[in-house]
N, C-alpha and C. Protein backbone atom coordinates (compact mmCIF):
# COMPACT_ATOMS: atom_id res chain seq x y z
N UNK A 1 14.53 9.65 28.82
CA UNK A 1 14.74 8.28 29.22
C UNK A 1 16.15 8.14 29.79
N UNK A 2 16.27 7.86 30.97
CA UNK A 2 17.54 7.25 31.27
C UNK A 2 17.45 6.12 31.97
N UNK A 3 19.13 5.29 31.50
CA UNK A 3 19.27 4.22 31.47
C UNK A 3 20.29 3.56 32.75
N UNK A 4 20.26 2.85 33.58
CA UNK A 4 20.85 2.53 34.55
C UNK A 4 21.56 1.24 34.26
N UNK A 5 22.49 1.20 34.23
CA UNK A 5 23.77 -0.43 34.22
C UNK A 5 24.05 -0.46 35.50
N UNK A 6 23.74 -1.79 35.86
CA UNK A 6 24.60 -1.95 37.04
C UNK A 6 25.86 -3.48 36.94
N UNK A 7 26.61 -2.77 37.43
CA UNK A 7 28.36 -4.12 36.91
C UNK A 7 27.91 -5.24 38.54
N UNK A 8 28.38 -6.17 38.13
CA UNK A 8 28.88 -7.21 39.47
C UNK A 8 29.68 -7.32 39.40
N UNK A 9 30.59 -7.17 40.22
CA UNK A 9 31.76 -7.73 40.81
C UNK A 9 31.70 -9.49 40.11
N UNK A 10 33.06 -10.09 39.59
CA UNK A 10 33.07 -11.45 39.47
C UNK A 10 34.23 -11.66 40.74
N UNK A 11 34.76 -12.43 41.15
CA UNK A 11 36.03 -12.88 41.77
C UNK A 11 35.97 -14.47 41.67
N UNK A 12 37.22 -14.39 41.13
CA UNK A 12 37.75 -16.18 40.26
C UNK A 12 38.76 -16.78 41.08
N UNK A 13 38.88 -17.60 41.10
CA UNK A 13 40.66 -17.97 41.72
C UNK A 13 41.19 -18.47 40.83
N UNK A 14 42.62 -18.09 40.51
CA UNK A 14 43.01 -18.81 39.33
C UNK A 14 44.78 -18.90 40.44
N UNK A 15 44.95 -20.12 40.14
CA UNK A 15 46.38 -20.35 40.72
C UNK A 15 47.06 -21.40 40.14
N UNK A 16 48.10 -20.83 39.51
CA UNK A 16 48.99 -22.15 38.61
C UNK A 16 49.84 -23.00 40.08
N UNK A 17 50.56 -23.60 39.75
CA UNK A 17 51.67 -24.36 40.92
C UNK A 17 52.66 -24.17 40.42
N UNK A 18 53.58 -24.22 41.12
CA UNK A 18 55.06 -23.32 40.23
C UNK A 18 55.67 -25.30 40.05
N UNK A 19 55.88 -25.43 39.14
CA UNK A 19 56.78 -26.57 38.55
C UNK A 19 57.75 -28.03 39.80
N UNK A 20 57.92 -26.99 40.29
CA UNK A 20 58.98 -27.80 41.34
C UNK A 20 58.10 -28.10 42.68
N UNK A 21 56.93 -27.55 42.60
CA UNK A 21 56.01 -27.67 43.83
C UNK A 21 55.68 -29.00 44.03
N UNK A 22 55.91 -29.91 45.29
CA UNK A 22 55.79 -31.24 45.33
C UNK A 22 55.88 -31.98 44.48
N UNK A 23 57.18 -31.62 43.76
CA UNK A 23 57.62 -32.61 42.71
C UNK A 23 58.11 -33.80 43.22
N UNK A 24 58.16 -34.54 44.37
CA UNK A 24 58.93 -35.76 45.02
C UNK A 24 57.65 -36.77 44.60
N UNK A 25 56.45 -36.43 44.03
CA UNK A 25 55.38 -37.78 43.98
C UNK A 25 55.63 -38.06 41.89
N UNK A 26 56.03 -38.64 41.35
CA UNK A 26 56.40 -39.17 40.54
C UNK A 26 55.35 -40.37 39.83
N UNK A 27 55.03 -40.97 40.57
CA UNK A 27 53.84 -41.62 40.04
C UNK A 27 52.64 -40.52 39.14
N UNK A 28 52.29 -39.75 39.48
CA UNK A 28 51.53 -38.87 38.90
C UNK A 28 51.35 -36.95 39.42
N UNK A 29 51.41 -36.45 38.18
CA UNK A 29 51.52 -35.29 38.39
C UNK A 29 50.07 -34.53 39.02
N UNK A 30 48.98 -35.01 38.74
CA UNK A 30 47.61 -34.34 38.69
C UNK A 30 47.02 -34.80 40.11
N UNK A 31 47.33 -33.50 40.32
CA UNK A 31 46.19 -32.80 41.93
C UNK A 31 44.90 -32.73 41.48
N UNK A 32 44.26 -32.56 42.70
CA UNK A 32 42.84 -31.91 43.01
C UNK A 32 42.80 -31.41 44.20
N UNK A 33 42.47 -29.62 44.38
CA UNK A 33 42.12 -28.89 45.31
C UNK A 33 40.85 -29.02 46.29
N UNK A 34 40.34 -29.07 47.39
CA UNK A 34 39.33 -28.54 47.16
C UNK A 34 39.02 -27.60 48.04
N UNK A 35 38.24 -26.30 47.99
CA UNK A 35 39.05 -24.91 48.70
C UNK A 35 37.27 -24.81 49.82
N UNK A 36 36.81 -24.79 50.57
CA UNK A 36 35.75 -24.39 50.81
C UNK A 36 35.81 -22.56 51.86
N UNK A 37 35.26 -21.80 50.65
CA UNK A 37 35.08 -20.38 51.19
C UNK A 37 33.93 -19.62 52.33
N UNK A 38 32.91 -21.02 52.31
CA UNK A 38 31.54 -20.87 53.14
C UNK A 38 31.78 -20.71 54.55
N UNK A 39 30.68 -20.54 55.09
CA UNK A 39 30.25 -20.48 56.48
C UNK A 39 30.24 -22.07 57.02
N UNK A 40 30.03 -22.83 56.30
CA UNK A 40 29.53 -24.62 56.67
C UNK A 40 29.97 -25.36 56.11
N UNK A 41 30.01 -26.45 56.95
CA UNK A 41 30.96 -27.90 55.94
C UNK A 41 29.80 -28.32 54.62
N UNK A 42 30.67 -28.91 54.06
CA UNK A 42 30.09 -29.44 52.59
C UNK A 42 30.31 -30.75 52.33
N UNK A 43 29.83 -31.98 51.76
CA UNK A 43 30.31 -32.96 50.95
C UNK A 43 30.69 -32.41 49.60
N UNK A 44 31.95 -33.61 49.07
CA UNK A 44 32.31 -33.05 47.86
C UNK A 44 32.35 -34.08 47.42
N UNK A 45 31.44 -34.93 46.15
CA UNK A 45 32.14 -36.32 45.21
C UNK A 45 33.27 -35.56 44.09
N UNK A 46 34.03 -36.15 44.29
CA UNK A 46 34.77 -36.08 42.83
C UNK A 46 34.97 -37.40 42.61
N UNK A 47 34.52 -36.69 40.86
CA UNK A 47 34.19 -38.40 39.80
C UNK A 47 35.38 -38.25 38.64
N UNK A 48 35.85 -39.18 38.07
CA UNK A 48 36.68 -39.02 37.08
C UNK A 48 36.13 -39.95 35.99
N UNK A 49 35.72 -39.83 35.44
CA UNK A 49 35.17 -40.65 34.03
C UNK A 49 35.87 -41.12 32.75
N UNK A 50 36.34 -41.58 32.34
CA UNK A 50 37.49 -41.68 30.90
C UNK A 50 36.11 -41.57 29.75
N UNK A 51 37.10 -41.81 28.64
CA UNK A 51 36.23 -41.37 27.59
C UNK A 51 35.22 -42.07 27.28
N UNK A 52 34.82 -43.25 27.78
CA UNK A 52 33.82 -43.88 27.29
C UNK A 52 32.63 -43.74 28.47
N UNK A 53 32.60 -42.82 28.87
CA UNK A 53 32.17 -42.41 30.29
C UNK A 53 32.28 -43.18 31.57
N UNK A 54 32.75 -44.11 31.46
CA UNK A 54 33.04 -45.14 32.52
C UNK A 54 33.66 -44.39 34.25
N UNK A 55 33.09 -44.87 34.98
CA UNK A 55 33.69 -44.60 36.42
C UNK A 55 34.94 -44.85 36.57
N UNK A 56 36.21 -44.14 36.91
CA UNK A 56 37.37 -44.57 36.72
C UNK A 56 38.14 -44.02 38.76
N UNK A 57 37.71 -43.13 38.93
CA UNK A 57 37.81 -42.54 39.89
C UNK A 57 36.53 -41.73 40.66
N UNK A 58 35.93 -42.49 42.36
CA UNK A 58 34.99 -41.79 42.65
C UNK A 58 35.06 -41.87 44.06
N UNK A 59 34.85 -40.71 44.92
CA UNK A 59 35.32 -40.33 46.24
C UNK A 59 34.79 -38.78 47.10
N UNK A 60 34.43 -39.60 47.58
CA UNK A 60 33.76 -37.97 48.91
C UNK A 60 34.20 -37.55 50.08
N UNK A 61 34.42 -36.57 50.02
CA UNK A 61 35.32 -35.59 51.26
C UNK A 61 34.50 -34.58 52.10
N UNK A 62 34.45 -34.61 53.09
CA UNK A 62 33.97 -33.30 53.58
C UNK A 62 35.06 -32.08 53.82
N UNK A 63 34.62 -30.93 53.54
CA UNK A 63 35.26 -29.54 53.28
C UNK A 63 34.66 -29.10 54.42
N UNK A 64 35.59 -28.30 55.65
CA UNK A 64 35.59 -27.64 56.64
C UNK A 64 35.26 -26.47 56.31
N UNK A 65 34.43 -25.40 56.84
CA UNK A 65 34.53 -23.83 56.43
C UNK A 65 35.45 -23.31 56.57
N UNK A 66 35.22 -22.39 55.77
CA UNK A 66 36.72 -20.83 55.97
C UNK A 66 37.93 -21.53 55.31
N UNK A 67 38.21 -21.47 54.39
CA UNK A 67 39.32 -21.84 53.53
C UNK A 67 40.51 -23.13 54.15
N UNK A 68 39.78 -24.04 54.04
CA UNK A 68 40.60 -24.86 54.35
C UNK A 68 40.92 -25.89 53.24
N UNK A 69 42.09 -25.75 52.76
CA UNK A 69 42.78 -26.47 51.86
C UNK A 69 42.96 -27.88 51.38
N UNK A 70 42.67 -28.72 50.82
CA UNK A 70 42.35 -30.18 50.85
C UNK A 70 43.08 -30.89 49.51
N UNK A 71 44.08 -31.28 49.94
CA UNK A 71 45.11 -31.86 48.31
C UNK A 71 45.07 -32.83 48.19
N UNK A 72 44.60 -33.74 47.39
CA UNK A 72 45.00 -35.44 47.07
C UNK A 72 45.35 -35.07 45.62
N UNK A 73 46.08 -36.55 45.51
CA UNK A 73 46.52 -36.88 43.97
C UNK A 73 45.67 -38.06 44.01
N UNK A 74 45.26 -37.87 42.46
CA UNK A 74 44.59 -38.78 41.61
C UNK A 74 45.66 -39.96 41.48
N UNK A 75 45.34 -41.22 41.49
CA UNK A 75 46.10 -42.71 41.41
C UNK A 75 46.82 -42.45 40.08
N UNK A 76 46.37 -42.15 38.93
CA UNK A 76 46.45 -42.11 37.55
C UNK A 76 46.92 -40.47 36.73
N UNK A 77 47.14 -40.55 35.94
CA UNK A 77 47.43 -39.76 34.86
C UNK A 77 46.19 -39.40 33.92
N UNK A 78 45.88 -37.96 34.19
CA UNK A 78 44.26 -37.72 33.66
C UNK A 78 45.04 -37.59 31.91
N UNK A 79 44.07 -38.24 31.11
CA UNK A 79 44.46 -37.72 29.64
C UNK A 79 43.40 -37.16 28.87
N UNK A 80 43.19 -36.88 27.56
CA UNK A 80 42.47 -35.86 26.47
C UNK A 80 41.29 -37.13 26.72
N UNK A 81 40.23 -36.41 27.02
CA UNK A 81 38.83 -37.01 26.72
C UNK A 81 38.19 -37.55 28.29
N UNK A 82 39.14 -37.33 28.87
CA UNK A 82 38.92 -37.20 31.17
C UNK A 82 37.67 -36.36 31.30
N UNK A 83 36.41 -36.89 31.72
CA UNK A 83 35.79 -36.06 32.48
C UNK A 83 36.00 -36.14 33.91
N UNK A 84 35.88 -34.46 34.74
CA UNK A 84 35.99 -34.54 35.80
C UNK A 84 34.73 -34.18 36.35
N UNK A 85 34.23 -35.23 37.20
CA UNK A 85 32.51 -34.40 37.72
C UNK A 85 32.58 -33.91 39.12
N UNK A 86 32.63 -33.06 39.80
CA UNK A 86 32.40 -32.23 41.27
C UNK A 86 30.83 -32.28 42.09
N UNK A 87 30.60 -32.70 43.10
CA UNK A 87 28.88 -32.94 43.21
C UNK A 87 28.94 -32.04 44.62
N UNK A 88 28.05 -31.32 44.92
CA UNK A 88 28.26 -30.44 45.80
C UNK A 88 27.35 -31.16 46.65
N UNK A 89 27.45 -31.64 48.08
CA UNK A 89 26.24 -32.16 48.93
C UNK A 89 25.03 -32.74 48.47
N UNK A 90 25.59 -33.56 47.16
CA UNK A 90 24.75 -34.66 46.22
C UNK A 90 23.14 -33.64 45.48
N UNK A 91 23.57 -32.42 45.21
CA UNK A 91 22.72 -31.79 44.61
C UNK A 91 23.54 -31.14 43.76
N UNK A 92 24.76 -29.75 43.95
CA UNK A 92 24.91 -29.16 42.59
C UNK A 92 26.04 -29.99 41.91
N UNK A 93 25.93 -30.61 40.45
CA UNK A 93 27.30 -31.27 40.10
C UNK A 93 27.69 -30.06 38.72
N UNK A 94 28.83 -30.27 38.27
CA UNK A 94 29.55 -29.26 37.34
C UNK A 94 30.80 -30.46 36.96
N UNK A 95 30.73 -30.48 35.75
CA UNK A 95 31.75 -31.45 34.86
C UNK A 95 33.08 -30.82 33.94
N UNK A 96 33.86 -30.31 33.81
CA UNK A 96 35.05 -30.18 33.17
C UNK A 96 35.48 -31.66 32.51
N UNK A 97 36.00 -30.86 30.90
CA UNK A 97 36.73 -32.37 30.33
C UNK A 97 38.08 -31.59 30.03
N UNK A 98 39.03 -32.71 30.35
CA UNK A 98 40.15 -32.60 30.01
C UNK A 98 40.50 -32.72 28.83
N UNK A 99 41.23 -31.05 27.97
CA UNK A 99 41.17 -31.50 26.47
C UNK A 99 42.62 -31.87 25.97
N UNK A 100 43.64 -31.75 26.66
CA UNK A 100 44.91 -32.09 26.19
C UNK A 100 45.15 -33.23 27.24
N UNK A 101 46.50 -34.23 26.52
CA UNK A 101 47.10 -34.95 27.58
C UNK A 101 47.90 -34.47 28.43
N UNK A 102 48.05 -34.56 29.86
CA UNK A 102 48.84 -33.40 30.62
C UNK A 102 49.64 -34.44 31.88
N UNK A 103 50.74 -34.66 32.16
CA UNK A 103 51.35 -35.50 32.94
C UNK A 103 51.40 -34.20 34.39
N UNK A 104 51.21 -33.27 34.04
CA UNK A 104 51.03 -32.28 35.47
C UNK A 104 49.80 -31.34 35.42
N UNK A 105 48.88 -31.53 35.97
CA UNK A 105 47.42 -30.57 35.92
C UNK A 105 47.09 -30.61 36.86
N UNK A 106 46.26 -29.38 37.39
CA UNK A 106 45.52 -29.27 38.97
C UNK A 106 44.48 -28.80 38.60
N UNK A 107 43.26 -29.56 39.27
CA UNK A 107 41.41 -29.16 39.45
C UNK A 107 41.73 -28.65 40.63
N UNK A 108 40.83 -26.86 40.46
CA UNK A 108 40.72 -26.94 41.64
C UNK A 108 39.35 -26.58 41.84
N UNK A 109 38.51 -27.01 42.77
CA UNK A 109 37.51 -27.04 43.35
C UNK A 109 36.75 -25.69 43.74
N UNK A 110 36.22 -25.38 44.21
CA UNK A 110 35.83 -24.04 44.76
C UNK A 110 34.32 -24.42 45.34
N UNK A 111 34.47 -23.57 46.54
CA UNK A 111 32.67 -23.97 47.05
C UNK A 111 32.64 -22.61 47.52
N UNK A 112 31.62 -22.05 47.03
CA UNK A 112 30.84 -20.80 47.92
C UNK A 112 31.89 -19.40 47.98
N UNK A 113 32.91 -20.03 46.57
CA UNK A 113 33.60 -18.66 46.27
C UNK A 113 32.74 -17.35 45.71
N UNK A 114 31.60 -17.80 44.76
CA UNK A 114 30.26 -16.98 44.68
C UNK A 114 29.49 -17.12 45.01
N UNK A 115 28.59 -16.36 46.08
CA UNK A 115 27.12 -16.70 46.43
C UNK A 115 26.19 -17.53 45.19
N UNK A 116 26.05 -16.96 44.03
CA UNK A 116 25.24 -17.05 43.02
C UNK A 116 25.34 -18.41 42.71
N UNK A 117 26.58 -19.17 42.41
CA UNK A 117 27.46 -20.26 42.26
C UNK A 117 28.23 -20.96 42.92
N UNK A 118 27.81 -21.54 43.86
CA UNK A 118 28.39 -22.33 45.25
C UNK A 118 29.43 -23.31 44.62
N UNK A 119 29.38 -23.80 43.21
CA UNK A 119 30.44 -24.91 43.14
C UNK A 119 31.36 -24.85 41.90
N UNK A 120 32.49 -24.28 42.01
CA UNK A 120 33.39 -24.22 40.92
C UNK A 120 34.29 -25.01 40.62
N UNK A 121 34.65 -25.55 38.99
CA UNK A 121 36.10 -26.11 38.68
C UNK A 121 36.78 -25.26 37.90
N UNK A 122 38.22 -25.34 38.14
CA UNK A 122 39.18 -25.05 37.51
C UNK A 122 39.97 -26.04 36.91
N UNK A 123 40.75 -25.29 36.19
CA UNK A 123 42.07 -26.60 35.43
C UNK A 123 43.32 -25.56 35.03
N UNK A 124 44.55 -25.94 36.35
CA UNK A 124 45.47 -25.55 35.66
C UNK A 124 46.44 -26.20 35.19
N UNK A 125 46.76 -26.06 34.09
CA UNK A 125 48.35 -26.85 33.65
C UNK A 125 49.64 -25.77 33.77
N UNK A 126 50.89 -26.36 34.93
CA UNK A 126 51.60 -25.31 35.02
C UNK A 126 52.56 -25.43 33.82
């Protein structure tokens, strides 16, 4: 009997912001990326929910192909119990909650960084 494994490749993006990076916006520290790696444009909702699930923040962007970079700041200060919801062309959504209070954090987005998984979030706190 022999046995065959086969590995996949994963590839993640993980990118902190170095501290001093567009530090001149003061009202609030917390970005959102959104990176599109595909062949084709995309809609993107991003939802922000507070803890009682309430709509607090909700907004759609279209993402250009081939890595094109897309930065807004959130109006507000995300805190412990923030859901963030991502909706990919109003079919795939993916939710992250924010578990600490963080006056500087970045979501970042990801579309079609994996075939398998067209819509990713991240969360970094630098």
């Amino acid at each position: 009997m022999i046995s065959i494994i086969v590995l996949i490749p994963v590839i993640k993006q993980n990118i902190l912001l170095d501290k001093n990076e567009n530090n001149n916006d003061k009202e609030s520290g917390n970005y959102f990326f959104i990176h599109n790696w595909g062949d084709k444009s995309h809609e993107v909702t991003v939802e922000v929910l507070d803890s009682k699930n309430t709509s607090i923040f909700n907004e759609s962007y279209m993402s250009a192909p081939k890595k094109e970079y897309m930065r807004k700041q959130f109006p507000f200060t995300l805190t412990s119990g923030t859901y963030i919801k991502a909706t990919l062309d109003n079919n795939i959504t993916k939710t992250e909650m924010i578990s600490n209070d963080a006056s500087d954090l970045a979501i970042y987005i990801d579309i079609e960084i994996q075939p398998d998984d067209p819509l990713d979030i991240g969360i970094a706190i630098p």
